[in-house]
C-alpha atoms as a PDB file:
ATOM      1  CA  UNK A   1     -14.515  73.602  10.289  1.00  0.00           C
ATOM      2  CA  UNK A   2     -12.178  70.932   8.925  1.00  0.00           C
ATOM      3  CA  UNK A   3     -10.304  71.531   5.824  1.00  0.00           C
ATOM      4  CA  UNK A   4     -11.352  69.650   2.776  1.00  0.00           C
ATOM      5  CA  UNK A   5      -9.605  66.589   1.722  1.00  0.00           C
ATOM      6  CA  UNK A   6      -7.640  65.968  -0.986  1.00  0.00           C
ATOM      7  CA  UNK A   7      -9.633  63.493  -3.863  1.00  0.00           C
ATOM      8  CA  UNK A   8      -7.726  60.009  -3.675  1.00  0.00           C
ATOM      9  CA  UNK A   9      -6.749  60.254  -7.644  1.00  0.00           C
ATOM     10  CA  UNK A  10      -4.041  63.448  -6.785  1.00  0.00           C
ATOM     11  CA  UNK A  11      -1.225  62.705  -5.400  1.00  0.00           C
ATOM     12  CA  UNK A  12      -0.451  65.984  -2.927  1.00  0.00           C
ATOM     13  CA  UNK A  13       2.901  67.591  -3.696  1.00  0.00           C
ATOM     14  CA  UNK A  14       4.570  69.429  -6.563  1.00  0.00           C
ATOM     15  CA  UNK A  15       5.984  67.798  -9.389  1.00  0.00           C
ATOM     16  CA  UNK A  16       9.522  68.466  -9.874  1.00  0.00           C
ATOM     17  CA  UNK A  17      10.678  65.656 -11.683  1.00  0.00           C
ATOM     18  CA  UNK A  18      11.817  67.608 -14.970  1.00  0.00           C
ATOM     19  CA  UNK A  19      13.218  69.614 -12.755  1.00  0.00           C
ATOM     20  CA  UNK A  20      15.704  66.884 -10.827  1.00  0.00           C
ATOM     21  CA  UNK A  21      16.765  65.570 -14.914  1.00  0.00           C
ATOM     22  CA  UNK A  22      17.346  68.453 -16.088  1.00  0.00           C
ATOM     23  CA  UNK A  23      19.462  69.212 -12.700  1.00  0.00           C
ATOM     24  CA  UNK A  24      20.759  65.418 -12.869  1.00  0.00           C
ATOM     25  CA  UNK A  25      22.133  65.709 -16.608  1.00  0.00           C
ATOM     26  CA  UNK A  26      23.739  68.943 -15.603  1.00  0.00           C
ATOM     27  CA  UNK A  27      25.419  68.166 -12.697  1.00  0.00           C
ATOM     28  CA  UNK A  28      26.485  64.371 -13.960  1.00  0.00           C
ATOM     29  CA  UNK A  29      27.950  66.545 -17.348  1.00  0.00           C
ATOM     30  CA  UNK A  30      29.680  69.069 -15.511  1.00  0.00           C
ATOM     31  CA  UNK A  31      30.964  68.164 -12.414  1.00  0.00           C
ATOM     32  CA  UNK A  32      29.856  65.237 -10.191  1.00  0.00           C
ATOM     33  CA  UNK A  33      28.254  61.871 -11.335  1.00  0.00           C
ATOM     34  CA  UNK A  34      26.889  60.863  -8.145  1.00  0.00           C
ATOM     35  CA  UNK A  35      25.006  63.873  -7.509  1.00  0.00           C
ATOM     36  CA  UNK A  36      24.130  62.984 -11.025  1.00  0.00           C
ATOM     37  CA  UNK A  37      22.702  59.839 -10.132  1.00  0.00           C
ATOM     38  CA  UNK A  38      20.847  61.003  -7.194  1.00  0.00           C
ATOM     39  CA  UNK A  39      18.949  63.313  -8.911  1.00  0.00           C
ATOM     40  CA  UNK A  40      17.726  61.068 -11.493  1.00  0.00           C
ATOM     41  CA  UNK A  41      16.506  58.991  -9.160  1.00  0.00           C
ATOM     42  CA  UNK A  42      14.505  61.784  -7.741  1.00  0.00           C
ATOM     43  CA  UNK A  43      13.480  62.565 -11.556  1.00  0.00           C
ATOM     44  CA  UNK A  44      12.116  58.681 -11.099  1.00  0.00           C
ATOM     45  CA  UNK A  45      10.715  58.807  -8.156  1.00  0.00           C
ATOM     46  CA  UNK A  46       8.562  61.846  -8.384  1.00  0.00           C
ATOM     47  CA  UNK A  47       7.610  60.955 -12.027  1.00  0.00           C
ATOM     48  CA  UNK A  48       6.064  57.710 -10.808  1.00  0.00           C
ATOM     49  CA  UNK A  49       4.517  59.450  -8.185  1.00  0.00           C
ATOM     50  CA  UNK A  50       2.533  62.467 -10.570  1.00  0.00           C
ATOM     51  CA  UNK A  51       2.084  59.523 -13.611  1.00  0.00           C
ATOM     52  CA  UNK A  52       4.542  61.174 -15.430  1.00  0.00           C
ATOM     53  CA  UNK A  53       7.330  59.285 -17.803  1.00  0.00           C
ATOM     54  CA  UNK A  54      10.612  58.760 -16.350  1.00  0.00           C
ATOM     55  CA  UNK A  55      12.664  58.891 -19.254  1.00  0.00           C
ATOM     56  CA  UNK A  56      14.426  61.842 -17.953  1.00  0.00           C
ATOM     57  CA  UNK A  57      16.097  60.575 -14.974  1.00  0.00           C
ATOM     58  CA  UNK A  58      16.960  57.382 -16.939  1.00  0.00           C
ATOM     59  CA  UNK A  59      18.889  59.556 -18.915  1.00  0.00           C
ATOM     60  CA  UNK A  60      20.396  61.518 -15.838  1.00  0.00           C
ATOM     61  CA  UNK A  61      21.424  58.180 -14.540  1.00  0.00           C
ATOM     62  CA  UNK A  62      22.545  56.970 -17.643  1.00  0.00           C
ATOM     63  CA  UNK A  63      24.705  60.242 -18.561  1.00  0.00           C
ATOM     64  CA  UNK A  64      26.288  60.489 -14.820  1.00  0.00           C
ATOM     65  CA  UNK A  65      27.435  56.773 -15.080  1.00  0.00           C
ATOM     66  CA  UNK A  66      28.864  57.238 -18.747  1.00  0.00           C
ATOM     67  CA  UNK A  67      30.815  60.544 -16.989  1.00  0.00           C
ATOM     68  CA  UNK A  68      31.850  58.658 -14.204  1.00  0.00           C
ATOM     69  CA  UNK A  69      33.040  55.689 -16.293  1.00  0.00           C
ATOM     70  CA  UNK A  70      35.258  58.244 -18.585  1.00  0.00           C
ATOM     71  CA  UNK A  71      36.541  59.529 -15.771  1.00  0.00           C
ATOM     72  CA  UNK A  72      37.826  56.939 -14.544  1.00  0.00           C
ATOM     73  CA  UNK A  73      39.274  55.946 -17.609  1.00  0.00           C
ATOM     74  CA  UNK A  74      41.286  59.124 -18.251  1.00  0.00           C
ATOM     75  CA  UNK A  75      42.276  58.889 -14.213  1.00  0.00           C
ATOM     76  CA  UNK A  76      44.119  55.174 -14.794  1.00  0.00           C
ATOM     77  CA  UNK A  77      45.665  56.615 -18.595  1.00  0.00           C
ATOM     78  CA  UNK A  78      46.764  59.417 -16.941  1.00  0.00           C
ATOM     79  CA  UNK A  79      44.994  61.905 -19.547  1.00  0.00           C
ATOM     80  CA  UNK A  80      42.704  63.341 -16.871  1.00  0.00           C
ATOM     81  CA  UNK A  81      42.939  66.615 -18.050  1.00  0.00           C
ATOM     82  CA  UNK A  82      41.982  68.400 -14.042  1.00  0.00           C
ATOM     83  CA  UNK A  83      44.837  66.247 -12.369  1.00  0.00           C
ATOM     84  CA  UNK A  84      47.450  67.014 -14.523  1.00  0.00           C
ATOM     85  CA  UNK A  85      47.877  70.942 -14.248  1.00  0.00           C
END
C-alpha cells in the first residue's frame, strides 16, 4: 500500500516561525545581530510558507540592525562598554 498524500492546500512541515522571532529578537538584543538577522529571516520565510504574518521577523530584523548600528556607534566613541574593561 502507498501512503496517502498530503492535500495540495497544506504545506508539509512544522511551523516554527514564532519560534525563529522570538529566538531572532533575543539573540539580536543580547548578543549577536547577525544571528539576529538570520533568524528573522527564517521567522519570514516559514511564515510565508504556513500563511502566517511576518511581522515578527520584521521586527527581529529590524531590532538586530538597530543593535548592530549602536554598536557600532559606541565601538568608534569609544563608550563600548565590553571593550573597555
Amino acid at each position: 500500500m502507498t501512503a496517502p498524500h498530503p492535500t495540495a492546500g497544506t504545506p508539509a512541515g512544522t511551523d516554527r516561525s514564532t519560534l525563529w522571532g522570538v529566538l531572532g529578537i533575543v539573540i539580536g538584543l543580547i548578543c549577536c545581530g547577525i544571528l539576529g538577522i538570520v533568524f528573522g529571516w527564517l521567522s519570514i520565510r516559514d511564515a510565508q510558507k504556513f500563511g502566517k504574518s511576518p511581522v515578527l521577523g520584521y521586527v527581529a530584523i529590524g531590532v538586530s540592525v538597530l543593535s548592530i548600528v549602536i554598536n557600532g556607534i559606541l565601538t568608534a566613541t569609544g563608550n563600548n562598554p565590553y571593550l573597555n574593561r
